[in-house]
PDB file of N, CA and C in Angstrom:
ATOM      1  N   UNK A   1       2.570  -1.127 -23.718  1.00  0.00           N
ATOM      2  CA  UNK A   1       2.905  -2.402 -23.104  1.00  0.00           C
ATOM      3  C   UNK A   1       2.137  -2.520 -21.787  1.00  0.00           C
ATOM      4  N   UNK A   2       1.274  -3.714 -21.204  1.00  0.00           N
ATOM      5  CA  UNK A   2       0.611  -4.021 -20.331  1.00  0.00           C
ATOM      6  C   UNK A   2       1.803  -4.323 -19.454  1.00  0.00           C
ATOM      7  N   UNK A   3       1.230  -3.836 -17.670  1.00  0.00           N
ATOM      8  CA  UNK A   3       1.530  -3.906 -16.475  1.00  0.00           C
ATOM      9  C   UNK A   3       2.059  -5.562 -16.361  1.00  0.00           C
ATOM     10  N   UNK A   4       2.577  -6.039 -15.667  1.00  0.00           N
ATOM     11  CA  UNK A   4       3.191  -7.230 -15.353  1.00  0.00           C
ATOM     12  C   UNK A   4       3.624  -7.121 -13.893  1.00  0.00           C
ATOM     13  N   UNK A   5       2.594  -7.876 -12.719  1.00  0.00           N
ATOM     14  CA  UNK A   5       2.498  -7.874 -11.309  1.00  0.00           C
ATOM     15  C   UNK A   5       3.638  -8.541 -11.007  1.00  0.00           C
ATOM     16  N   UNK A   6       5.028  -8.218 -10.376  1.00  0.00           N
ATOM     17  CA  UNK A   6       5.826  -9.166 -10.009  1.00  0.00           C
ATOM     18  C   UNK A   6       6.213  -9.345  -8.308  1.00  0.00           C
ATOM     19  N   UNK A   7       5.720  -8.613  -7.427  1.00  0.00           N
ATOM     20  CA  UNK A   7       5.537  -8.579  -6.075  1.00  0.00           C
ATOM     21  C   UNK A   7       3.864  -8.174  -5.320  1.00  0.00           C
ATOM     22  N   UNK A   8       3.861  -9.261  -4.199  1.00  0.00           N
ATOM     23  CA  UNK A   8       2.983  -8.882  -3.520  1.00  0.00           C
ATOM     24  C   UNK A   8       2.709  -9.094  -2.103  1.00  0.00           C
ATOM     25  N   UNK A   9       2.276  -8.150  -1.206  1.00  0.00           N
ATOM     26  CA  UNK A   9       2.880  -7.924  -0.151  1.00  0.00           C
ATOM     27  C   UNK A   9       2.022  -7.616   0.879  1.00  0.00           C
ATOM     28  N   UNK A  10       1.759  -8.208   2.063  1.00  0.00           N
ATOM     29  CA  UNK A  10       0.309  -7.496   2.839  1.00  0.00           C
ATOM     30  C   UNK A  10       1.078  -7.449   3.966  1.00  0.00           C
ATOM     31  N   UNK A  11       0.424  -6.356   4.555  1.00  0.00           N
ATOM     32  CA  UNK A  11       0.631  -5.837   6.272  1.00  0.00           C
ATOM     33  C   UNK A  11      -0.886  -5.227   6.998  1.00  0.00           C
ATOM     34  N   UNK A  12      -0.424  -5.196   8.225  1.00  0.00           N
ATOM     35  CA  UNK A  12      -1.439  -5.163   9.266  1.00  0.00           C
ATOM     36  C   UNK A  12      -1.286  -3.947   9.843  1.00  0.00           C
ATOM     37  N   UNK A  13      -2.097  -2.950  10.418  1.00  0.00           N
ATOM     38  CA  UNK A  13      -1.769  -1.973  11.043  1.00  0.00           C
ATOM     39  C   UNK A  13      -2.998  -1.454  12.078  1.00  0.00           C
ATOM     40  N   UNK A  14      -2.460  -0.735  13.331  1.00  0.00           N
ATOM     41  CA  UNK A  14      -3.629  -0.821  14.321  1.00  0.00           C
ATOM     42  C   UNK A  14      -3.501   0.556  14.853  1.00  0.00           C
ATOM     43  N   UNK A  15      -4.257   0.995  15.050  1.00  0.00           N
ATOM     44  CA  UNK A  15      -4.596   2.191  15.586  1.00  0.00           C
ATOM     45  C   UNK A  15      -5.200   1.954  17.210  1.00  0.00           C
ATOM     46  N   UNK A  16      -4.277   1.830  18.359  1.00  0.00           N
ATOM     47  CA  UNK A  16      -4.721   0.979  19.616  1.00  0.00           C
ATOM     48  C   UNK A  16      -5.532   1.938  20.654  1.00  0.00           C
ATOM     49  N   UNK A  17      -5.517   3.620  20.393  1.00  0.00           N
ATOM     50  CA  UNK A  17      -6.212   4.507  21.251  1.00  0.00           C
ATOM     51  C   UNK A  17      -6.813   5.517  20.038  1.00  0.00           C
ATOM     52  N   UNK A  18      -7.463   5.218  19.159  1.00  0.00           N
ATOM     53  CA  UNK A  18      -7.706   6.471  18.782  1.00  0.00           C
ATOM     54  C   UNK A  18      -8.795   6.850  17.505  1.00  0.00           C
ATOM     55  N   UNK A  19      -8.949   5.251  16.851  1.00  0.00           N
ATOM     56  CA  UNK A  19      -9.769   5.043  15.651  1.00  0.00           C
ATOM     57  C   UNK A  19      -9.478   5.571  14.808  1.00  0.00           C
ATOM     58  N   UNK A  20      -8.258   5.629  14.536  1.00  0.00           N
ATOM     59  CA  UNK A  20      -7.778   6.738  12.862  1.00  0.00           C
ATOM     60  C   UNK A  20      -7.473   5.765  11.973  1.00  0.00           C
ATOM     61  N   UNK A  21      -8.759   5.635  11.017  1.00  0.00           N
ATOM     62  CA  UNK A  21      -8.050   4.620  10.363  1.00  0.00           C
ATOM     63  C   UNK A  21      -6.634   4.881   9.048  1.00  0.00           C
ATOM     64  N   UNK A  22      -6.642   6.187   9.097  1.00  0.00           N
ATOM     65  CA  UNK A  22      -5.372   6.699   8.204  1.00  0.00           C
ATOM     66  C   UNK A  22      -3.840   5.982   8.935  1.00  0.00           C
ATOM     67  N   UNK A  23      -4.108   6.779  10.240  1.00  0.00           N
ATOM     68  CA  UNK A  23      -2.981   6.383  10.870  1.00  0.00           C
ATOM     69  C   UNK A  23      -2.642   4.183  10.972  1.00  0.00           C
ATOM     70  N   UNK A  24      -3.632   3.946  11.229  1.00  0.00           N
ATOM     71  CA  UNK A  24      -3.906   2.596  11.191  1.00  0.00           C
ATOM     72  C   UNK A  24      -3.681   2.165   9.571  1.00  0.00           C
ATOM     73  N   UNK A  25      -4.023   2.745   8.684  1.00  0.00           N
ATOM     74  CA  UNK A  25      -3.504   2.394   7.261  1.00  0.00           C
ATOM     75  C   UNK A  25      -2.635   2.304   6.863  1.00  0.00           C
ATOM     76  N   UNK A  26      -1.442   3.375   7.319  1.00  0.00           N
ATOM     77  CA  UNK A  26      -0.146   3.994   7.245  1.00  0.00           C
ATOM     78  C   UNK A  26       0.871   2.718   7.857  1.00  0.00           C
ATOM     79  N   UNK A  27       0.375   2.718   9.110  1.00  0.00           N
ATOM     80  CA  UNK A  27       1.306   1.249   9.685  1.00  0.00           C
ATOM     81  C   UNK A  27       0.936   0.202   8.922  1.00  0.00           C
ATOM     82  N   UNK A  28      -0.197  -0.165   8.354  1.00  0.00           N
ATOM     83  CA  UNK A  28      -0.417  -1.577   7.716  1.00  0.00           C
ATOM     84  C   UNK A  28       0.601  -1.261   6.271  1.00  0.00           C
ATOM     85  N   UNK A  29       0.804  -0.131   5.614  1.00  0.00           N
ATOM     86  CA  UNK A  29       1.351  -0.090   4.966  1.00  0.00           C
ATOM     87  C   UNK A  29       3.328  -0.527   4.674  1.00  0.00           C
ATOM     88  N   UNK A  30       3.589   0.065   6.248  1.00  0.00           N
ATOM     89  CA  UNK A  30       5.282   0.104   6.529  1.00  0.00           C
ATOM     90  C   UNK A  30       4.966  -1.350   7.037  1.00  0.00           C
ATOM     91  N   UNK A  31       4.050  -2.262   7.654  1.00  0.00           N
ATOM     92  CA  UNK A  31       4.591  -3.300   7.705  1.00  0.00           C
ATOM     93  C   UNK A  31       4.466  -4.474   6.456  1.00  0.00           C
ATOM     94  N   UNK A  32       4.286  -3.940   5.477  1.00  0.00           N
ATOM     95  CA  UNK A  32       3.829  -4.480   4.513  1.00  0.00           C
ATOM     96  C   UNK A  32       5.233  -4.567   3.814  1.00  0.00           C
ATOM     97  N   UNK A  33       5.895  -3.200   3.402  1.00  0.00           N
ATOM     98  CA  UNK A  33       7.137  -2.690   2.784  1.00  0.00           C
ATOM     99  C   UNK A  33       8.321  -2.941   3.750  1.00  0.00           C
ATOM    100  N   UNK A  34       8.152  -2.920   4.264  1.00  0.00           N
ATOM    101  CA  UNK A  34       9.492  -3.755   5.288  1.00  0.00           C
ATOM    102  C   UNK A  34      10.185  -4.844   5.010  1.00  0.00           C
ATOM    103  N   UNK A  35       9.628  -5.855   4.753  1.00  0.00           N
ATOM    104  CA  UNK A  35       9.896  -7.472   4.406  1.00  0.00           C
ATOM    105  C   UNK A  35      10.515  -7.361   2.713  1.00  0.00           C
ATOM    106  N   UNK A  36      10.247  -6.252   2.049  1.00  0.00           N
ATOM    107  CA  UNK A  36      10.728  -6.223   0.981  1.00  0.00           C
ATOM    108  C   UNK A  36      12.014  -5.568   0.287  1.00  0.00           C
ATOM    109  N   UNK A  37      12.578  -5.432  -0.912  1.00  0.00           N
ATOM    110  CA  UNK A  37      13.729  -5.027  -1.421  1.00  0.00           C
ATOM    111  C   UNK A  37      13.886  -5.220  -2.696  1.00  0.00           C
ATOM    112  N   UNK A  38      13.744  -4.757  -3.389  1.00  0.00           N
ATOM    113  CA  UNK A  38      13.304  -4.622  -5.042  1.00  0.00           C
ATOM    114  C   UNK A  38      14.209  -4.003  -5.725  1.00  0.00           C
ATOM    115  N   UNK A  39      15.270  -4.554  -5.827  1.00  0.00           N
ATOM    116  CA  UNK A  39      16.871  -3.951  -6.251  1.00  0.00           C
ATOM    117  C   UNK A  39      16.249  -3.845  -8.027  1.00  0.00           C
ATOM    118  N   UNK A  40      15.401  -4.777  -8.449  1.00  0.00           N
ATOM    119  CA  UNK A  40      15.433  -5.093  -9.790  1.00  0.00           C
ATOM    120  C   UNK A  40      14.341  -3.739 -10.417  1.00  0.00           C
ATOM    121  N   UNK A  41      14.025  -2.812  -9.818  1.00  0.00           N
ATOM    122  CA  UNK A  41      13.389  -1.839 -10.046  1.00  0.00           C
ATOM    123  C   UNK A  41      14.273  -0.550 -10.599  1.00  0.00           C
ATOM    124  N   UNK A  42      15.311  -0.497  -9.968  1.00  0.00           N
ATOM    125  CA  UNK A  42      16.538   0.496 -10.922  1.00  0.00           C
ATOM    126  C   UNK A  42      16.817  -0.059 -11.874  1.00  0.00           C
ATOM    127  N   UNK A  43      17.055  -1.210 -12.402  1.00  0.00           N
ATOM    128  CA  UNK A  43      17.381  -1.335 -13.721  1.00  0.00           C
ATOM    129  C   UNK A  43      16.124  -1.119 -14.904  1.00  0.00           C
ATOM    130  N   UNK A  44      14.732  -1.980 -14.313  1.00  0.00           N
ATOM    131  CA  UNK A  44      13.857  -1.181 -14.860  1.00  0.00           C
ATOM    132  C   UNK A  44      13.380   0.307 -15.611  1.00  0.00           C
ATOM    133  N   UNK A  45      13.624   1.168 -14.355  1.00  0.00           N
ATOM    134  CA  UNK A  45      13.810   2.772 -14.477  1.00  0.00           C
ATOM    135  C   UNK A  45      14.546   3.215 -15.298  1.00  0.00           C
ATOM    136  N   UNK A  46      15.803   2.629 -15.716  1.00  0.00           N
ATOM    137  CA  UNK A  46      17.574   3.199 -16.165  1.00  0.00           C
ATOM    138  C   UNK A  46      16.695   2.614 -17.947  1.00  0.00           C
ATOM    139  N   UNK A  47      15.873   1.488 -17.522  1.00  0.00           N
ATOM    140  CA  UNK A  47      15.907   1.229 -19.574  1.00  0.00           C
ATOM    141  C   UNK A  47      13.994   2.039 -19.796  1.00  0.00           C
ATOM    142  N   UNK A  48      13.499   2.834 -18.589  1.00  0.00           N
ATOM    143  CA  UNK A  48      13.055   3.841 -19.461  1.00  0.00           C
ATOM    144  C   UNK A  48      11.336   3.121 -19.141  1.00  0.00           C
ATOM    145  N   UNK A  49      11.645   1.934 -18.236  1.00  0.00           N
ATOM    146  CA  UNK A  49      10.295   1.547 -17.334  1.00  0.00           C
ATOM    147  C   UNK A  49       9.736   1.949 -16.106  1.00  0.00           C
ATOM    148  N   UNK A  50       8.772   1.543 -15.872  1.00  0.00           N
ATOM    149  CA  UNK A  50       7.685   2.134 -14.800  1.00  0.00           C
ATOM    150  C   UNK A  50       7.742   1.159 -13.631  1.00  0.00           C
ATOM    151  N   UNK A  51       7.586   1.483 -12.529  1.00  0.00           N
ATOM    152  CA  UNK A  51       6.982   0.753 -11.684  1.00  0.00           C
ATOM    153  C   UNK A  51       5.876   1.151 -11.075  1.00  0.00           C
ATOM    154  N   UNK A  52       4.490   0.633 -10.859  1.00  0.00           N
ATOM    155  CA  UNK A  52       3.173   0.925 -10.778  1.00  0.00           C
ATOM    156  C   UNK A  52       2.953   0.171  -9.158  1.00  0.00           C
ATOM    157  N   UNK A  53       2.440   0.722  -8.335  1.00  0.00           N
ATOM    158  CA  UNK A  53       1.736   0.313  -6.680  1.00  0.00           C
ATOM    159  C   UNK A  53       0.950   0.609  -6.764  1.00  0.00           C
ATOM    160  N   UNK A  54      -0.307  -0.722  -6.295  1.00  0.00           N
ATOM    161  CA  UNK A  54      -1.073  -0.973  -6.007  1.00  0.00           C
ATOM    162  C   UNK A  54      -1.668  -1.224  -4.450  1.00  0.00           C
ATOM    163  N   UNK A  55      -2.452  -0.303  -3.757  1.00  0.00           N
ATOM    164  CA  UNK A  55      -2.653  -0.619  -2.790  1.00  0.00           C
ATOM    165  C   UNK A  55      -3.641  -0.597  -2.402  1.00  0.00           C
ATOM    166  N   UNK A  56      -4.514  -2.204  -1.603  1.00  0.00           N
ATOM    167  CA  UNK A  56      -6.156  -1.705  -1.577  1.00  0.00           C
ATOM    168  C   UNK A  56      -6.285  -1.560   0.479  1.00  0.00           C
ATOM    169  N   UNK A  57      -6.668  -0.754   0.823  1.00  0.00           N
ATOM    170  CA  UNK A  57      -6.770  -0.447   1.921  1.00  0.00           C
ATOM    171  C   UNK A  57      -8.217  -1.111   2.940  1.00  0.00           C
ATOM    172  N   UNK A  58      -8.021  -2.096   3.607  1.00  0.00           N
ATOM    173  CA  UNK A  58      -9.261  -2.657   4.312  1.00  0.00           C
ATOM    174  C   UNK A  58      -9.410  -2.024   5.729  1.00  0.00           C
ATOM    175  N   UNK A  59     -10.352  -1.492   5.396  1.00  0.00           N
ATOM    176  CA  UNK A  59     -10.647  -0.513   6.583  1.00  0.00           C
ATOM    177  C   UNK A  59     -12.191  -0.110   6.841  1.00  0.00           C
ATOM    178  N   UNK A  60     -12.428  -0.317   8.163  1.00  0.00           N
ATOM    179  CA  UNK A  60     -14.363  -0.014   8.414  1.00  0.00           C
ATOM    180  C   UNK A  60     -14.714   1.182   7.830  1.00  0.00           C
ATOM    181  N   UNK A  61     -14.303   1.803   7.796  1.00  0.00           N
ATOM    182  CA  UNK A  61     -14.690   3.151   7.206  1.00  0.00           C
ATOM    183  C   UNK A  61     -13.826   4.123   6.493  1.00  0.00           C
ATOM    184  N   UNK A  62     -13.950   3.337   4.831  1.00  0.00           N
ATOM    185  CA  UNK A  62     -13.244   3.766   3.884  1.00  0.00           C
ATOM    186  C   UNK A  62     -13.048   5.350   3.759  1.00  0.00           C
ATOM    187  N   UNK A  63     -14.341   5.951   3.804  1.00  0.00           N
ATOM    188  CA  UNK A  63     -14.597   7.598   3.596  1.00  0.00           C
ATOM    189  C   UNK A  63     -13.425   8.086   4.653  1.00  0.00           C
ATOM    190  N   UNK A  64     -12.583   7.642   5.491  1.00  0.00           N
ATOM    191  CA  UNK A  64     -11.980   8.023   6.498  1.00  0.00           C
ATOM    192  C   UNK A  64     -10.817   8.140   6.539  1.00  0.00           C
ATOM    193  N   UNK A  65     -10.214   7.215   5.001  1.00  0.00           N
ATOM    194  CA  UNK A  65      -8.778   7.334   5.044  1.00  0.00           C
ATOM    195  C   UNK A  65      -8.761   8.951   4.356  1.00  0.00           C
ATOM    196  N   UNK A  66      -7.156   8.858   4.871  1.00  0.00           N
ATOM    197  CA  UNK A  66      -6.561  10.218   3.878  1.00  0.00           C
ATOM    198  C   UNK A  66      -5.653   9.561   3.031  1.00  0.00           C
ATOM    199  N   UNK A  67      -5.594   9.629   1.672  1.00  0.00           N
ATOM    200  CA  UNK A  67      -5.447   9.013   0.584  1.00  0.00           C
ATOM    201  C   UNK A  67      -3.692   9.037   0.146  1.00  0.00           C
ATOM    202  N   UNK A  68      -3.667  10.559   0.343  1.00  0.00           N
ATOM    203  CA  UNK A  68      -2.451  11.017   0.042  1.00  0.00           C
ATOM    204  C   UNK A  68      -1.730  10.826   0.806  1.00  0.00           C
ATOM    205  N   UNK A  69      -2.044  10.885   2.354  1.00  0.00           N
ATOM    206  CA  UNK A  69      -1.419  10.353   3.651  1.00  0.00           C
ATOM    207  C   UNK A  69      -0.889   8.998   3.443  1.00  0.00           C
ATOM    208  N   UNK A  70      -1.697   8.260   3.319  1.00  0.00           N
ATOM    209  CA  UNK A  70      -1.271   6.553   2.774  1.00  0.00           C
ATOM    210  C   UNK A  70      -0.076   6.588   1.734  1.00  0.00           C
ATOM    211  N   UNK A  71      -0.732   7.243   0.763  1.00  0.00           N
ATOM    212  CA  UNK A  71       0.248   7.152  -0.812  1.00  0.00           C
ATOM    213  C   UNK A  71       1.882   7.946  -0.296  1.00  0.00           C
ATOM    214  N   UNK A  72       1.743   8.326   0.408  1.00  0.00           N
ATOM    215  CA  UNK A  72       3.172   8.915   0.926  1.00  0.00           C
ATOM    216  C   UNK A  72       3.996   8.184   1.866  1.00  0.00           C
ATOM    217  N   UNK A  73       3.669   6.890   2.206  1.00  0.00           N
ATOM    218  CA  UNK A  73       4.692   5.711   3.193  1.00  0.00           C
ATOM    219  C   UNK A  73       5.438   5.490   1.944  1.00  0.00           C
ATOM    220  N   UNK A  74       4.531   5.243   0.674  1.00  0.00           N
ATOM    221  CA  UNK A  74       5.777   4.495  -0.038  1.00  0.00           C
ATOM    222  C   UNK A  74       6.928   5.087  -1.010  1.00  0.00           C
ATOM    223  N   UNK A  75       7.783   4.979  -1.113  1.00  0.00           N
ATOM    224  CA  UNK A  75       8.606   5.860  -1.863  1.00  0.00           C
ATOM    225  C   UNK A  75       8.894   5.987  -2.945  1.00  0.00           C
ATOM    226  N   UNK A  76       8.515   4.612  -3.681  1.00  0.00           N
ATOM    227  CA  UNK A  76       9.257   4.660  -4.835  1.00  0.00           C
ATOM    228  C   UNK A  76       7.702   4.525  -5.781  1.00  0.00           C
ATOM    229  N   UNK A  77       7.680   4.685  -7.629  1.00  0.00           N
ATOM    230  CA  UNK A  77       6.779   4.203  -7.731  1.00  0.00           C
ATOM    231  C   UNK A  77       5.578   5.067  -8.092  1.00  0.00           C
ATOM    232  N   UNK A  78       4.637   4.462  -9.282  1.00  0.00           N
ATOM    233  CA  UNK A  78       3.377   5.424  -9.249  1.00  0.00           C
ATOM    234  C   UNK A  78       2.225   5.015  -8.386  1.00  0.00           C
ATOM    235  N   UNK A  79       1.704   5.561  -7.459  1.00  0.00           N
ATOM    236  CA  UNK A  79       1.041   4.703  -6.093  1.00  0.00           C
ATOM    237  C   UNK A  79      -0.450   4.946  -6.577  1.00  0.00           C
ATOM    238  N   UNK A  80      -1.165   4.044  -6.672  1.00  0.00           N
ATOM    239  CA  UNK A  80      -2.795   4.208  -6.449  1.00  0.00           C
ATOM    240  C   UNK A  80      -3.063   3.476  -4.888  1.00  0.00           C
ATOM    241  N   UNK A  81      -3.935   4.280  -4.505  1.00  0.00           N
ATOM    242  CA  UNK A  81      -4.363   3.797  -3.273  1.00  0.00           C
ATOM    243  C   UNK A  81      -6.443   3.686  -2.933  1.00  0.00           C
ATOM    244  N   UNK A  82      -6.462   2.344  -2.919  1.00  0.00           N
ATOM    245  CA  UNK A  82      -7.969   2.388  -2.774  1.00  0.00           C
ATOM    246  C   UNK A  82      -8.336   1.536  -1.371  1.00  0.00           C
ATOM    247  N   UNK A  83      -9.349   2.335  -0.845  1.00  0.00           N
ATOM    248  CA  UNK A  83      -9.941   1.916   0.088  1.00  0.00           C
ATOM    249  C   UNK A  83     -10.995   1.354   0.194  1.00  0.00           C
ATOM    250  N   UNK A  84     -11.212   0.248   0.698  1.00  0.00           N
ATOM    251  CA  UNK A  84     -12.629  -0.438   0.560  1.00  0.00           C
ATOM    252  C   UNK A  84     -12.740  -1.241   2.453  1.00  0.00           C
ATOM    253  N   UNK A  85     -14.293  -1.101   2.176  1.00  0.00           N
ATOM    254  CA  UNK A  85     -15.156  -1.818   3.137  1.00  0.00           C
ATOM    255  C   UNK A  85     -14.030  -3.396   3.759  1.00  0.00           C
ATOM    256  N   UNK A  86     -13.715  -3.090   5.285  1.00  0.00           N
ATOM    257  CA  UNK A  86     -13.136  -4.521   5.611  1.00  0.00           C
ATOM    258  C   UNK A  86     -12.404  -3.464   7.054  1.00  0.00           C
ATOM    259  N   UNK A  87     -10.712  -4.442   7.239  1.00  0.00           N
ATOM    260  CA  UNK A  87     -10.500  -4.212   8.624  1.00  0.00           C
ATOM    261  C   UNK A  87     -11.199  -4.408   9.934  1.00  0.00           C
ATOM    262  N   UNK A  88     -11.340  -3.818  11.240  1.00  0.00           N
ATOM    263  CA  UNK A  88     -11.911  -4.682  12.144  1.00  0.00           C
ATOM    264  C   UNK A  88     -11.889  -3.349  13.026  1.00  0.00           C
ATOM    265  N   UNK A  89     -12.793  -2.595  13.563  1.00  0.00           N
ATOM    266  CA  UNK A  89     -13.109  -2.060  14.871  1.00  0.00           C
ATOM    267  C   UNK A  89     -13.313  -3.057  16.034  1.00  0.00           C
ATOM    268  N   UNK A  90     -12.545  -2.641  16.965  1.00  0.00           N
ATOM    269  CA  UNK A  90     -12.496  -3.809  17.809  1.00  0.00           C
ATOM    270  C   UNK A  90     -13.894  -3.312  19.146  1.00  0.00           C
ATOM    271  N   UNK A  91     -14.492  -4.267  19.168  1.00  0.00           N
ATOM    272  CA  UNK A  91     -16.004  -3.632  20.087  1.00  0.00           C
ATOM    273  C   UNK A  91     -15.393  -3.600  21.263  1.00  0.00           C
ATOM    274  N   UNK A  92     -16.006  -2.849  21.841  1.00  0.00           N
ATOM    275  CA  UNK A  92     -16.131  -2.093  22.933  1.00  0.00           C
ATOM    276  C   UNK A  92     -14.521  -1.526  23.301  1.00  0.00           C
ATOM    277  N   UNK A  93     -13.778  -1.275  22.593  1.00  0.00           N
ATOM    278  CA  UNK A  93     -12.826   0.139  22.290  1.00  0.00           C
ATOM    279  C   UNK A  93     -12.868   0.452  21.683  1.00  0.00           C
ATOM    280  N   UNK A  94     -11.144   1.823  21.765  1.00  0.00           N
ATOM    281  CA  UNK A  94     -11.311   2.662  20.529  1.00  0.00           C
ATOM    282  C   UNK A  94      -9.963   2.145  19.370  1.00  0.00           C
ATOM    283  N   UNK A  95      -9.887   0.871  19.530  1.00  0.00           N
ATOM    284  CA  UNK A  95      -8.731  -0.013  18.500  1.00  0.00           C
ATOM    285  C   UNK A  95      -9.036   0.129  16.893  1.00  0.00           C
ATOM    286  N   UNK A  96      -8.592   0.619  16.166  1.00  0.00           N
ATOM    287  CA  UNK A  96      -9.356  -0.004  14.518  1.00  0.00           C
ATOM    288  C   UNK A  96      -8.065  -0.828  14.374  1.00  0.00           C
ATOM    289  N   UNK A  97      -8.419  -1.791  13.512  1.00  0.00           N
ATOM    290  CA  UNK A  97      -7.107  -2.390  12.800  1.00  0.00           C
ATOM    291  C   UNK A  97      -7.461  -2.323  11.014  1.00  0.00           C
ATOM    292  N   UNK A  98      -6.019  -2.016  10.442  1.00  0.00           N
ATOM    293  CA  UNK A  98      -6.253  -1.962   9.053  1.00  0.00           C
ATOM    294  C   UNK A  98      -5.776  -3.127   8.136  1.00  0.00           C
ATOM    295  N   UNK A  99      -5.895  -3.191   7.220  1.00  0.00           N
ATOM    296  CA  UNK A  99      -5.589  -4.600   6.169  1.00  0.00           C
ATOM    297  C   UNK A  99      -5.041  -3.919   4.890  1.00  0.00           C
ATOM    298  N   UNK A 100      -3.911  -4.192   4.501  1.00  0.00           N
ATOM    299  CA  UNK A 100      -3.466  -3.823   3.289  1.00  0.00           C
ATOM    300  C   UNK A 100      -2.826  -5.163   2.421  1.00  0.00           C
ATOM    301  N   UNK A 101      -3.403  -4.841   1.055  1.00  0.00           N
ATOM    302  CA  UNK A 101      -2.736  -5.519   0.158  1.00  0.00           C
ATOM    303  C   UNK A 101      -1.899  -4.673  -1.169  1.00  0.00           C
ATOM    304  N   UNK A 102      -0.522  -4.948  -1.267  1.00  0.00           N
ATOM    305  CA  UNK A 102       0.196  -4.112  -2.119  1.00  0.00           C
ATOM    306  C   UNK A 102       0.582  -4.979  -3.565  1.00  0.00           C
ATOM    307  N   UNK A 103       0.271  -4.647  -4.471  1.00  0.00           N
ATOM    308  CA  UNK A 103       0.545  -5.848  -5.491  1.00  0.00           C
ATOM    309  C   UNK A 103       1.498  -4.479  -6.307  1.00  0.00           C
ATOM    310  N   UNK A 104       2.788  -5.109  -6.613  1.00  0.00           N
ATOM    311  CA  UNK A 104       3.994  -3.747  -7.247  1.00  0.00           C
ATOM    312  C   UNK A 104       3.858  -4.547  -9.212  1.00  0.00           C
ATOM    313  N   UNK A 105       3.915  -3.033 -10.156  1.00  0.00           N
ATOM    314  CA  UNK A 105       3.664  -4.305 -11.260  1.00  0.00           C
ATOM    315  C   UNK A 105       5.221  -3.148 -12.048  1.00  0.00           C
ATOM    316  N   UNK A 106       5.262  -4.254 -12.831  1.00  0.00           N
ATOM    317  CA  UNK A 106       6.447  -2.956 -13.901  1.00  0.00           C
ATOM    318  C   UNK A 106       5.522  -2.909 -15.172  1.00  0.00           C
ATOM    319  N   UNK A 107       6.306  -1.736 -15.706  1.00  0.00           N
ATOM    320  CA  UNK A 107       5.706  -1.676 -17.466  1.00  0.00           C
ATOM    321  C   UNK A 107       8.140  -1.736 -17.824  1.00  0.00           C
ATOM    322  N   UNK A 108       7.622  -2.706 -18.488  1.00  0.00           N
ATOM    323  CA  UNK A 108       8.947  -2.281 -19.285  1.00  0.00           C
ATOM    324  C   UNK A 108       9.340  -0.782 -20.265  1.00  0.00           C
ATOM    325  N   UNK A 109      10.328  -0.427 -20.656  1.00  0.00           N
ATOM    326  CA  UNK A 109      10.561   0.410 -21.244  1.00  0.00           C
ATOM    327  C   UNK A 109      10.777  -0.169 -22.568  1.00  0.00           C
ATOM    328  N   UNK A 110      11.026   0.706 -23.366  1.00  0.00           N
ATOM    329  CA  UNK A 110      11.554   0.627 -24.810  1.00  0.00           C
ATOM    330  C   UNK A 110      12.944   0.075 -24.863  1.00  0.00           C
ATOM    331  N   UNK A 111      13.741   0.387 -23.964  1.00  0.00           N
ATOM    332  CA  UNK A 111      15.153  -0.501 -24.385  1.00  0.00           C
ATOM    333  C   UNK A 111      15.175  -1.920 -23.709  1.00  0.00           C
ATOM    334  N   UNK A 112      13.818  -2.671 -23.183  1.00  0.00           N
ATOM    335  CA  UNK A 112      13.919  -3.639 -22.844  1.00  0.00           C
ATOM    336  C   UNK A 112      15.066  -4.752 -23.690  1.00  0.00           C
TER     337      UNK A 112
END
């Protein structure tokens, strides 16, 4: 059975002394998951479905995130986490800011 996207969710995150864009990923991530509450995901689970996270990480310098670092804000869920070219080094400091987009999908189970 194909994925079915039913939430989607973006946050911002800044790294204001230090250029990490992990750490800067990590906050774009919790402010992303904050605003949300997905009660309808245990019943999912209980009939034997998936819930799948999607997260694409916008950040100047992708090679920089730590992957697993990211994939560990969220809790619930099978997490892919990809990083691509974007976010914003702010010139002449050491600010990065990050960009996340989280799209959550289910697979139903068999006792749907």
């Amino acid at each position: 059975m194909s994925a079915r996207p039913v939430v989607f969710e973006f946050g911002m995150g800044v790294d204001v002394h230090g250029l990490d864009g992990t750490k800067a990923a990590c906050r774009a991530v919790s402010d992303a998951i904050r605003h949300s509450s997905l009660p309808l995901f245990a019943d999912v689970r209980a009939r034997g479905g998936k819930m799948l996270v999607d997260v694409t990480v916008g950040i100047p310098d992708p090679a920089s995130i730590d992957v697993e670092r990211v994939r560990k804000e969220l809790p619930h869920g099978e997490v892919t986490v990809h990083p691509v070219i974007g976010g914003l080094k702010v010139p002449g400091s050491d600010t990065l800011i990050a960009c996340v987009a989280i799209t959550v999908s289910m697979v139903e189970g068999p006792g749907k």
